[in-house]
PDB file of N, CA and C in Angstrom:
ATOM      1  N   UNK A   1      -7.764 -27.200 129.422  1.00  0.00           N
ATOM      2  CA  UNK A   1      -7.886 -26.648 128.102  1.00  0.00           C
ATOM      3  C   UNK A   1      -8.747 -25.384 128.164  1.00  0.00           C
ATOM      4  N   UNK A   2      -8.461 -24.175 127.334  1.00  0.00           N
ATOM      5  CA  UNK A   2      -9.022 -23.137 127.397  1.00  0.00           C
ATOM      6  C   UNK A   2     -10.426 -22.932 126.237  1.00  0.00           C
ATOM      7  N   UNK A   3     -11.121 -22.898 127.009  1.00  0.00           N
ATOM      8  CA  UNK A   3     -12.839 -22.916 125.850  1.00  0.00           C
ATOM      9  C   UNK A   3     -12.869 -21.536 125.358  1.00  0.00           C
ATOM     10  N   UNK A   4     -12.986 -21.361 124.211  1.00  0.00           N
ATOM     11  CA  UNK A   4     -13.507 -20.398 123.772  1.00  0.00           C
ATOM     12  C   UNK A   4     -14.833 -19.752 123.244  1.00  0.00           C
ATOM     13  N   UNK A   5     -15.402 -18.853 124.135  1.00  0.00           N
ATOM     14  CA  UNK A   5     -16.457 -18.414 123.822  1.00  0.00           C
ATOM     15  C   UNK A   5     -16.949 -17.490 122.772  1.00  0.00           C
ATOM     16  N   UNK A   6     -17.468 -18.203 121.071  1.00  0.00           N
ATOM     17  CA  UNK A   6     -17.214 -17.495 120.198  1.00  0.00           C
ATOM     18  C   UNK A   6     -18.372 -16.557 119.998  1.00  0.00           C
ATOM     19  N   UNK A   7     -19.311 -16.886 120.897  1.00  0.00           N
ATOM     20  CA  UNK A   7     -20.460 -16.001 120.729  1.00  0.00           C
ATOM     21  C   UNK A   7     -20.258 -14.596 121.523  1.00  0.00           C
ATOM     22  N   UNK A   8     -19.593 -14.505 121.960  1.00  0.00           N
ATOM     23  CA  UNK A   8     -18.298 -13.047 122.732  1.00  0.00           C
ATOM     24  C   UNK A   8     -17.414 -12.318 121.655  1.00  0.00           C
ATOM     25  N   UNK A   9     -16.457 -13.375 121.316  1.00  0.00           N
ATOM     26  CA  UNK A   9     -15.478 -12.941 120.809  1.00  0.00           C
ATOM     27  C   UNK A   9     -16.022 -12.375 119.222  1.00  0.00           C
ATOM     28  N   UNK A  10     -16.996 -13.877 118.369  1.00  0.00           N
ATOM     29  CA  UNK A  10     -17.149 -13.908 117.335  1.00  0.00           C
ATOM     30  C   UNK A  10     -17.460 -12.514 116.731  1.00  0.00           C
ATOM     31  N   UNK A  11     -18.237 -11.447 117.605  1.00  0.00           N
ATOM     32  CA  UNK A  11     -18.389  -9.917 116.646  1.00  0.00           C
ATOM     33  C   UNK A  11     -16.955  -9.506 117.118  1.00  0.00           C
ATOM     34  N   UNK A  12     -16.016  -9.479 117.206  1.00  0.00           N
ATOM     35  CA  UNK A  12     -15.191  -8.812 117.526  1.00  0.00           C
ATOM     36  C   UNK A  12     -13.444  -9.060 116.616  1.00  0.00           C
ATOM     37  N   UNK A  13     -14.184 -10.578 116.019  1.00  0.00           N
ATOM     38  CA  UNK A  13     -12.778 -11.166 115.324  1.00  0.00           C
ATOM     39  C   UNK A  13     -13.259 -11.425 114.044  1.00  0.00           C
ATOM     40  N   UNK A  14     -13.901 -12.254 114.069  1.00  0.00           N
ATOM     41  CA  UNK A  14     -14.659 -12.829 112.931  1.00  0.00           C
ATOM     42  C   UNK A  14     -15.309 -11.575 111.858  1.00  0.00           C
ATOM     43  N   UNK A  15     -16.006 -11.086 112.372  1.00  0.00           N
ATOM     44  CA  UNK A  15     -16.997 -10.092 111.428  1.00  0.00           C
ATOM     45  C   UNK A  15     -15.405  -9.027 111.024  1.00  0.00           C
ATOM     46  N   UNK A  16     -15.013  -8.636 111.729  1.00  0.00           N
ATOM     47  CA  UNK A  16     -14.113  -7.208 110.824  1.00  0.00           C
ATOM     48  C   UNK A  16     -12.742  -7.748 109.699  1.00  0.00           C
ATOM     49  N   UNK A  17     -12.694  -9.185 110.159  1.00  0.00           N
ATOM     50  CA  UNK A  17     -12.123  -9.858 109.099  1.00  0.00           C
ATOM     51  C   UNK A  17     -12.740 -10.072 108.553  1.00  0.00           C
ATOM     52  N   UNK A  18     -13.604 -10.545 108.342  1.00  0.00           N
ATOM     53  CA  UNK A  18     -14.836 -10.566 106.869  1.00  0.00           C
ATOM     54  C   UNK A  18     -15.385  -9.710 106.468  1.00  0.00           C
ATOM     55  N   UNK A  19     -15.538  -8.526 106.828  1.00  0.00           N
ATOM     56  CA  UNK A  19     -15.681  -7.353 106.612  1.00  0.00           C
ATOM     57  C   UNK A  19     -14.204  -6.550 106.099  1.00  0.00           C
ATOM     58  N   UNK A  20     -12.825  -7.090 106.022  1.00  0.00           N
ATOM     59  CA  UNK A  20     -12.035  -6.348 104.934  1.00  0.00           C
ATOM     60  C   UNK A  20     -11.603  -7.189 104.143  1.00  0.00           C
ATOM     61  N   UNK A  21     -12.145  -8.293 104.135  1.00  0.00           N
ATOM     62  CA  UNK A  21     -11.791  -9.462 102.963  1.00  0.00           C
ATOM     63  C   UNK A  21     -13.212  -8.793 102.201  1.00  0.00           C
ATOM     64  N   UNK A  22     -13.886  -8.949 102.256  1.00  0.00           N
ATOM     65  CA  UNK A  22     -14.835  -8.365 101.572  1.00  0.00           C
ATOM     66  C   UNK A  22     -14.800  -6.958 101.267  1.00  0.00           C
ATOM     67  N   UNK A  23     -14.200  -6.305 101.777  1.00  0.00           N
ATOM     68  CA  UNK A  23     -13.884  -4.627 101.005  1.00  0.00           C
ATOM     69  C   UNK A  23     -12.430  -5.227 100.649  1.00  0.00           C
ATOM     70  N   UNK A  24     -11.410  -6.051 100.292  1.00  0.00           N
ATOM     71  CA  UNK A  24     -10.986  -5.975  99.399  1.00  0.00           C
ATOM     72  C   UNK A  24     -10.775  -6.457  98.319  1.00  0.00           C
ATOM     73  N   UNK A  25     -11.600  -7.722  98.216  1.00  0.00           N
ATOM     74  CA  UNK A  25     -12.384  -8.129  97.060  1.00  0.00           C
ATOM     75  C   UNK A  25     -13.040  -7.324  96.107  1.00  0.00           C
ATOM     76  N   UNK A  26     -14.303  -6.848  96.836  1.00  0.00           N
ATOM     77  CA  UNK A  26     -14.725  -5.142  95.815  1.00  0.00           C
ATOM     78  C   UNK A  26     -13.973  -4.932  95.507  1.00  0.00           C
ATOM     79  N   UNK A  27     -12.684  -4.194  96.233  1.00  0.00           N
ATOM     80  CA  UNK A  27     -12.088  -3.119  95.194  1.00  0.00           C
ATOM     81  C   UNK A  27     -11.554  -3.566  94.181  1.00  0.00           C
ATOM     82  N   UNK A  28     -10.949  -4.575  94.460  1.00  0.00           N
ATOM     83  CA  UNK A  28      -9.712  -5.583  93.290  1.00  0.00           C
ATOM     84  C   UNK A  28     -10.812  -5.705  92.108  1.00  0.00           C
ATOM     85  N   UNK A  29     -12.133  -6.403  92.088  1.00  0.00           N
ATOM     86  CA  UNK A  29     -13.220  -6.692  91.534  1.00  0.00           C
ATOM     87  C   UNK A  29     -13.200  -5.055  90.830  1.00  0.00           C
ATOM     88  N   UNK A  30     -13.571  -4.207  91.438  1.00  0.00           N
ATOM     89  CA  UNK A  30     -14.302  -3.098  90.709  1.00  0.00           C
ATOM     90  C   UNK A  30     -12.886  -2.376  89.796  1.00  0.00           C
ATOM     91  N   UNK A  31     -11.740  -2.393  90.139  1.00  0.00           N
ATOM     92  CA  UNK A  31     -10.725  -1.859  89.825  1.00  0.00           C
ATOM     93  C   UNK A  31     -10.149  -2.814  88.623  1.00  0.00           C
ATOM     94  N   UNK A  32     -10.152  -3.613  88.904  1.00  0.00           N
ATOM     95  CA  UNK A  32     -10.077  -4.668  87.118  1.00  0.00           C
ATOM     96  C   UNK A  32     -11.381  -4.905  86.198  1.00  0.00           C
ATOM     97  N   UNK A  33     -12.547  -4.381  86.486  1.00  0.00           N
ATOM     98  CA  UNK A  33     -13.489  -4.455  85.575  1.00  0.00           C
ATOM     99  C   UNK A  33     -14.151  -3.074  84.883  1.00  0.00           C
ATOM    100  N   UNK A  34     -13.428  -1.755  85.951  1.00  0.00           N
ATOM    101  CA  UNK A  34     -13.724  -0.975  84.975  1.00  0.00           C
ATOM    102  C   UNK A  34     -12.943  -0.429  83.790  1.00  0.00           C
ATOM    103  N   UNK A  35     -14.224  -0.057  83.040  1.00  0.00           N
ATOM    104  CA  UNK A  35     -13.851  -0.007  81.677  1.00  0.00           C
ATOM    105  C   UNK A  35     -12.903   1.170  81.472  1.00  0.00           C
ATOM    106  N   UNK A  36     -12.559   2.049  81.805  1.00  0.00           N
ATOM    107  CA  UNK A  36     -11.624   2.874  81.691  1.00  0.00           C
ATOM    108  C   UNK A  36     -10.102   2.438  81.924  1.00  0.00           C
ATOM    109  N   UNK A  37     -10.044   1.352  82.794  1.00  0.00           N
ATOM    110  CA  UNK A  37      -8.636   0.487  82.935  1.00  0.00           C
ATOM    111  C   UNK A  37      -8.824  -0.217  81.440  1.00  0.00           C
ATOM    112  N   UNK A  38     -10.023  -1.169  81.484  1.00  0.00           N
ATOM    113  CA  UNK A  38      -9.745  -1.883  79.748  1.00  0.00           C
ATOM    114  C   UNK A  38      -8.839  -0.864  78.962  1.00  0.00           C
ATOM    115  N   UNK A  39      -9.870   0.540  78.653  1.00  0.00           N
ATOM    116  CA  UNK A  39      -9.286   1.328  77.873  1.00  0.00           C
ATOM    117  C   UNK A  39      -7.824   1.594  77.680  1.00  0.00           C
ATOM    118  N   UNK A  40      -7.623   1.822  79.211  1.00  0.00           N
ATOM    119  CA  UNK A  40      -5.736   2.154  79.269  1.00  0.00           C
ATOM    120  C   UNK A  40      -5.153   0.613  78.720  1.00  0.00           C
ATOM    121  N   UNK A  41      -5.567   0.085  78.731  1.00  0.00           N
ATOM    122  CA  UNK A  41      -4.783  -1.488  78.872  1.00  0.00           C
ATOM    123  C   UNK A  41      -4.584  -1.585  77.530  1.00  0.00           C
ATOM    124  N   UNK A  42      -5.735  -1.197  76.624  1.00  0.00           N
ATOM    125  CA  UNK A  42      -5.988  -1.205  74.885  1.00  0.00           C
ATOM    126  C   UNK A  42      -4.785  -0.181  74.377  1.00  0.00           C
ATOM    127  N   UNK A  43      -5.299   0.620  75.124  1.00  0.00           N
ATOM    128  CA  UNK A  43      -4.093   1.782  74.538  1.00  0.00           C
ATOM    129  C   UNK A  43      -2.588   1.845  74.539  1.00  0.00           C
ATOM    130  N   UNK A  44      -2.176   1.362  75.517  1.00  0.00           N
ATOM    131  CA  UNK A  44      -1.061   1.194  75.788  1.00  0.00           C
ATOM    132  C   UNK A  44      -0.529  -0.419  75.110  1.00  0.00           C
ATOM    133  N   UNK A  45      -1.399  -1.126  74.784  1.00  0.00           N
ATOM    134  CA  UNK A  45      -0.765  -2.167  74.102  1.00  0.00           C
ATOM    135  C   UNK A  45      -0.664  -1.396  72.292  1.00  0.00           C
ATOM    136  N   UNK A  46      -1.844  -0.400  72.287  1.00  0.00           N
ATOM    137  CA  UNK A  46      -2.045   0.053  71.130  1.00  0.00           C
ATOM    138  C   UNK A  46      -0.257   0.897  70.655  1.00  0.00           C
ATOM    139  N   UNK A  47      -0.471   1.533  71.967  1.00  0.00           N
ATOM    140  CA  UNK A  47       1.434   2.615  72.222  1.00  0.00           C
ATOM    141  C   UNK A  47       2.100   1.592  71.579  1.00  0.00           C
ATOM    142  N   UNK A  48       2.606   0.332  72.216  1.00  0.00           N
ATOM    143  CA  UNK A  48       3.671  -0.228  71.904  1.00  0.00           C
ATOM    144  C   UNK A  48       3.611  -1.064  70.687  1.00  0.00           C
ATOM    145  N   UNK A  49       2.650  -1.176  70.143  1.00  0.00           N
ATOM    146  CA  UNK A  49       2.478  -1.624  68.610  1.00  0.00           C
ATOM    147  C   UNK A  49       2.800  -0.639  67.513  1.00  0.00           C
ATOM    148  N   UNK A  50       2.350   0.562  67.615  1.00  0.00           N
ATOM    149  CA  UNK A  50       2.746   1.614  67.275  1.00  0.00           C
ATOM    150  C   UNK A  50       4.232   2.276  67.357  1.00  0.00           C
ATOM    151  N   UNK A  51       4.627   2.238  68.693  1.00  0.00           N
ATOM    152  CA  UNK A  51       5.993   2.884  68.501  1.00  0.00           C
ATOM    153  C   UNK A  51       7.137   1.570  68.091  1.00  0.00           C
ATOM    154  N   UNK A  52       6.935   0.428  68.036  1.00  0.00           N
ATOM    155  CA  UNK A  52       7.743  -0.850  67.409  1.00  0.00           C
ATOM    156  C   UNK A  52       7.890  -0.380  65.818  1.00  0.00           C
ATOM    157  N   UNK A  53       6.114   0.014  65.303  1.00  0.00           N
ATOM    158  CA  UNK A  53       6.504  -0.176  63.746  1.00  0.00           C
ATOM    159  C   UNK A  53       6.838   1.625  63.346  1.00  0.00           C
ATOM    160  N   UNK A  54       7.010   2.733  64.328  1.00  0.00           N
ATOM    161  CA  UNK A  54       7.800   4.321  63.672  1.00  0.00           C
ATOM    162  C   UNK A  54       9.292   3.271  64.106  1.00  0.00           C
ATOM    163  N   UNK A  55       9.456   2.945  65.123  1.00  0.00           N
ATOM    164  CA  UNK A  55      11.373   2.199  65.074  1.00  0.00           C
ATOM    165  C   UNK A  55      11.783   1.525  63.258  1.00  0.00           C
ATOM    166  N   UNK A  56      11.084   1.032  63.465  1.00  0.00           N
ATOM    167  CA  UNK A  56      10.671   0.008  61.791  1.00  0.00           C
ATOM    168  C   UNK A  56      10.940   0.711  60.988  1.00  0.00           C
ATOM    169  N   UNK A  57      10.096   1.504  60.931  1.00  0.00           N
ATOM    170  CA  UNK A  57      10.016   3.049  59.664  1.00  0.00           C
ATOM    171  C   UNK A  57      11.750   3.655  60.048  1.00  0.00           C
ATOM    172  N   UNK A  58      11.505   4.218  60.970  1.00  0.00           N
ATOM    173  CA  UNK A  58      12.969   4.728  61.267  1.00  0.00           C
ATOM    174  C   UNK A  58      14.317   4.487  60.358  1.00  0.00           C
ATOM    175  N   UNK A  59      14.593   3.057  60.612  1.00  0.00           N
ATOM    176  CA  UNK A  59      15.554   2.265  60.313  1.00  0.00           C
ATOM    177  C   UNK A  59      15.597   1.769  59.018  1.00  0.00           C
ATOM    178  N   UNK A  60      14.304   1.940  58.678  1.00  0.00           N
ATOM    179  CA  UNK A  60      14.484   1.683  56.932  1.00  0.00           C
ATOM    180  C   UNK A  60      14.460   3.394  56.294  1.00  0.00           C
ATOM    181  N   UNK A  61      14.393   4.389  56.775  1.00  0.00           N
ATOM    182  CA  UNK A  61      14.403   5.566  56.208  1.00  0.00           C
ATOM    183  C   UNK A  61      15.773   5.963  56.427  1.00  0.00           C
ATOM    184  N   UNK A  62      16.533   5.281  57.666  1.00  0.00           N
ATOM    185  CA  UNK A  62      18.031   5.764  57.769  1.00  0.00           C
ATOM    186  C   UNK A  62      18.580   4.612  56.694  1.00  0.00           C
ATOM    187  N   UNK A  63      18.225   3.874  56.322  1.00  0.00           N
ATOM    188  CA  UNK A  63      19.331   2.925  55.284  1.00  0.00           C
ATOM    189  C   UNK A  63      18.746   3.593  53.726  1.00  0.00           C
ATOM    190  N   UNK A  64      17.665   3.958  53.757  1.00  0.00           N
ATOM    191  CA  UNK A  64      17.125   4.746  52.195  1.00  0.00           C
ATOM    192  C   UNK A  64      18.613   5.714  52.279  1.00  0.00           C
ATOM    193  N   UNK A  65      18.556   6.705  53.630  1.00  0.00           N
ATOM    194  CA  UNK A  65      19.101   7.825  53.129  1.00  0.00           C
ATOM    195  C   UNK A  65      21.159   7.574  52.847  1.00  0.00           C
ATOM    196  N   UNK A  66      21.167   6.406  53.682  1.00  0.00           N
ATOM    197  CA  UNK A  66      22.586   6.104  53.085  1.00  0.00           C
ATOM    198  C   UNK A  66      22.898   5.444  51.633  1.00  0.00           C
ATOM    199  N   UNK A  67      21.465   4.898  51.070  1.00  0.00           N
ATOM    200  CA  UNK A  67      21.608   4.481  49.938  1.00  0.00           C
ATOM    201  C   UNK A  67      21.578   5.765  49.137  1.00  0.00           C
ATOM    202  N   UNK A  68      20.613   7.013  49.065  1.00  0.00           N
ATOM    203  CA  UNK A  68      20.978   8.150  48.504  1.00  0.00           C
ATOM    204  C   UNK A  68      21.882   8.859  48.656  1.00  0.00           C
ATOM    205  N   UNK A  69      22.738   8.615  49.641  1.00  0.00           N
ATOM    206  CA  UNK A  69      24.197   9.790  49.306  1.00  0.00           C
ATOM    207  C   UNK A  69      24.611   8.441  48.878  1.00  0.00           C
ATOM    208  N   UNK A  70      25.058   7.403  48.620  1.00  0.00           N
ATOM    209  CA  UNK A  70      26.194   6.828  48.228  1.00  0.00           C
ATOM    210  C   UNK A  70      25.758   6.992  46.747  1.00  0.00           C
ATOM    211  N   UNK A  71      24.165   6.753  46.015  1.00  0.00           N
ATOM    212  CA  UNK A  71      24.052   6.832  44.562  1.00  0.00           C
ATOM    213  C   UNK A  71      24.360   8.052  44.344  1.00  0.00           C
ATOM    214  N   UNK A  72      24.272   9.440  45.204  1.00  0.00           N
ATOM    215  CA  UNK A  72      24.572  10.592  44.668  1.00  0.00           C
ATOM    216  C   UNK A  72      26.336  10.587  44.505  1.00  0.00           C
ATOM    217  N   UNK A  73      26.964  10.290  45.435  1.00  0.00           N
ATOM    218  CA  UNK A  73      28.408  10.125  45.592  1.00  0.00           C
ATOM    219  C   UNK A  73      28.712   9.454  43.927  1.00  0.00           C
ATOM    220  N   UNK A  74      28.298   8.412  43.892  1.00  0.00           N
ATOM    221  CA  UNK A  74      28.993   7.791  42.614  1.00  0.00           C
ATOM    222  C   UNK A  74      28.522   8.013  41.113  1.00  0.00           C
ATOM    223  N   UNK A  75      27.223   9.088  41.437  1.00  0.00           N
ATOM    224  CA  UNK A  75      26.409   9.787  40.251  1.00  0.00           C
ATOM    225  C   UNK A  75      27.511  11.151  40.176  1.00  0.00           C
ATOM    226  N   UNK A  76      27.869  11.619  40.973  1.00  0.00           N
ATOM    227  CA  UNK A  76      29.021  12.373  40.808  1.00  0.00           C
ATOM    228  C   UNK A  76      30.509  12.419  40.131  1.00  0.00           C
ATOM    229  N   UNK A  77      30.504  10.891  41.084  1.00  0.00           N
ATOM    230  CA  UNK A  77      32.344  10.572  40.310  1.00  0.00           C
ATOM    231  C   UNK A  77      32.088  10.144  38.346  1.00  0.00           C
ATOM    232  N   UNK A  78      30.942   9.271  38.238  1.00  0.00           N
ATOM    233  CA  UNK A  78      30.554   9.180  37.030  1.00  0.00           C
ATOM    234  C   UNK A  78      30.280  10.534  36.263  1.00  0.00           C
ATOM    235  N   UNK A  79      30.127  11.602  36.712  1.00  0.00           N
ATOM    236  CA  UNK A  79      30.367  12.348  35.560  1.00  0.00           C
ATOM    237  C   UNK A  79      31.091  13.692  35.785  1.00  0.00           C
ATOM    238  N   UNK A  80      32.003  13.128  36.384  1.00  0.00           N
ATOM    239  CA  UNK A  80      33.595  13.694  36.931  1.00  0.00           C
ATOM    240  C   UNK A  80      34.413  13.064  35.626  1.00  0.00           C
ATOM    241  N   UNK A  81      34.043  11.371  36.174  1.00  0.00           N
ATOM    242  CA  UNK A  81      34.742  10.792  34.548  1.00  0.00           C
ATOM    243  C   UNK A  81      34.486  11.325  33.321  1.00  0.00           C
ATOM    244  N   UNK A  82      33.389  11.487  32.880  1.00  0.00           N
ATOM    245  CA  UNK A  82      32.711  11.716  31.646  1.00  0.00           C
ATOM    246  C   UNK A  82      32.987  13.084  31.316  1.00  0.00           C
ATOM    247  N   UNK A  83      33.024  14.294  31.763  1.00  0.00           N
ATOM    248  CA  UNK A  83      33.583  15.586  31.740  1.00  0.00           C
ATOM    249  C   UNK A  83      35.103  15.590  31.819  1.00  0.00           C
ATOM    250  N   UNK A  84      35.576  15.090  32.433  1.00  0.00           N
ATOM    251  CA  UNK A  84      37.532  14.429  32.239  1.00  0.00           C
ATOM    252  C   UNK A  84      37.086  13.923  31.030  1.00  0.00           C
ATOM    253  N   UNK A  85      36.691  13.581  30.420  1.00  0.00           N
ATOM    254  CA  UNK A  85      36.787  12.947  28.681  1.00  0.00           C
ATOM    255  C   UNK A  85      37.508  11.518  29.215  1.00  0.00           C
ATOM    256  N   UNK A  86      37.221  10.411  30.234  1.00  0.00           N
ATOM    257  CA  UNK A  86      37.727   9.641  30.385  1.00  0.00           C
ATOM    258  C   UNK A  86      37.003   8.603  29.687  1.00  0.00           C
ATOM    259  N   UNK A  87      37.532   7.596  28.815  1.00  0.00           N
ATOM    260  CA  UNK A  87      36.989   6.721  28.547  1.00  0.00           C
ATOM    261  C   UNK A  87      36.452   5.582  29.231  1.00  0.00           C
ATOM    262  N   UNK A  88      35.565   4.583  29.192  1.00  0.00           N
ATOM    263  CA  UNK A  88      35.067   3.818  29.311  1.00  0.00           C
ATOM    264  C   UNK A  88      36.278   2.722  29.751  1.00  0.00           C
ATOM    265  N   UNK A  89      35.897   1.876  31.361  1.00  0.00           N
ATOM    266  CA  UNK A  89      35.021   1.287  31.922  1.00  0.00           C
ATOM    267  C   UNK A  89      34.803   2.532  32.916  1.00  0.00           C
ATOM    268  N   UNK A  90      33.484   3.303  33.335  1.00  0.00           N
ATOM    269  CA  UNK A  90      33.463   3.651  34.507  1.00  0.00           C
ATOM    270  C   UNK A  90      33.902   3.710  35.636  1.00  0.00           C
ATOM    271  N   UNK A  91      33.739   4.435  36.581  1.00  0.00           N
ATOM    272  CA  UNK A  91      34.470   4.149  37.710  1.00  0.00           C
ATOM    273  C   UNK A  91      33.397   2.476  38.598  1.00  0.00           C
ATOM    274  N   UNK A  92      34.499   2.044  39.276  1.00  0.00           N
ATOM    275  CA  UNK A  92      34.025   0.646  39.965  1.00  0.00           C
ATOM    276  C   UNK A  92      32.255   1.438  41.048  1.00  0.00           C
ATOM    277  N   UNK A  93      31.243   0.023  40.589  1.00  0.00           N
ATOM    278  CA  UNK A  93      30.205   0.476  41.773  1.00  0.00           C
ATOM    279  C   UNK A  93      30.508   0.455  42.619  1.00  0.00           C
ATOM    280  N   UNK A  94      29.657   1.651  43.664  1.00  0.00           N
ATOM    281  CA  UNK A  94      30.076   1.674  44.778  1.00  0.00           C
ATOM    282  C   UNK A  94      29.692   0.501  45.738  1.00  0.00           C
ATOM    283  N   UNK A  95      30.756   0.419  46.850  1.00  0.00           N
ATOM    284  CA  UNK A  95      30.469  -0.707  48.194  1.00  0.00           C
ATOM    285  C   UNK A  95      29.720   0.117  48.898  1.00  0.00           C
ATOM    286  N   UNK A  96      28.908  -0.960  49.799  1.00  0.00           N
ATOM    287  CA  UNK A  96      27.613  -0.881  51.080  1.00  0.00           C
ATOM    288  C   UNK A  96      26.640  -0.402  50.340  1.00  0.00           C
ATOM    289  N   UNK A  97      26.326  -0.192  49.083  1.00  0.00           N
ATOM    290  CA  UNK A  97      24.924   0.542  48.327  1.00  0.00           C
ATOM    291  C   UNK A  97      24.253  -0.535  49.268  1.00  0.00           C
ATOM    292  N   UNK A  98      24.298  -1.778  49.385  1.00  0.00           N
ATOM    293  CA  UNK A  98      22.788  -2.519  49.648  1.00  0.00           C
ATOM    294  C   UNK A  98      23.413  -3.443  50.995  1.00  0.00           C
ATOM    295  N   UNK A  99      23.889  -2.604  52.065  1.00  0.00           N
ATOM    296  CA  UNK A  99      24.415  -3.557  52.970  1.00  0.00           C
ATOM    297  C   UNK A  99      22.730  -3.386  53.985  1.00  0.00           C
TER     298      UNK A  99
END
């Protein structure tokens, strides 16, 4: 059986592996606790909270604006009728006003 003599080997194996387990502990350690990462981390959750509710906004300002041309559209034909001297029932409300 082969003996190993660790009081030889031991600075030569031992220590520089514990010596980059330990530098890379620090870094991992120092690189997740500084505060300038928090910051990015805040912010960027802050980004995507933010750009979810302009999508939000978006999509209700594009259905406003199809609801205003269709009331303008049929605010039109209504007094298309009314200048034709057409009598009463109006023209039919319009479809998709509130789809």
């Amino acid at each position: 059986m082969i003996e190993i003599n660790w009081e030889v080997i031991g600075p030569y194996v031992i220590l520089p592996a514990a010596s980059l387990l330990a530098a890379w502990l620090v870094a991992k350690i120092q690189h997740k606790g500084r505060p300038e990462n928090a910051l990015i981390d805040q912010l960027q959750e802050e980004l995507t909270r933010h750009a979810t509710r302009i999508t939000g906004l978006e999509t209700e300002q594009n259905k406003a604006k199809k609801r205003e041309r269709i009331r303008d559209d049929y605010i039109n034909k209504l007094r298309e009728h009314i200048n034709a001297g057409n009598p009463p029932p109006p023209p039919a409300w319009p479809e998709g006003l509130y789809d």
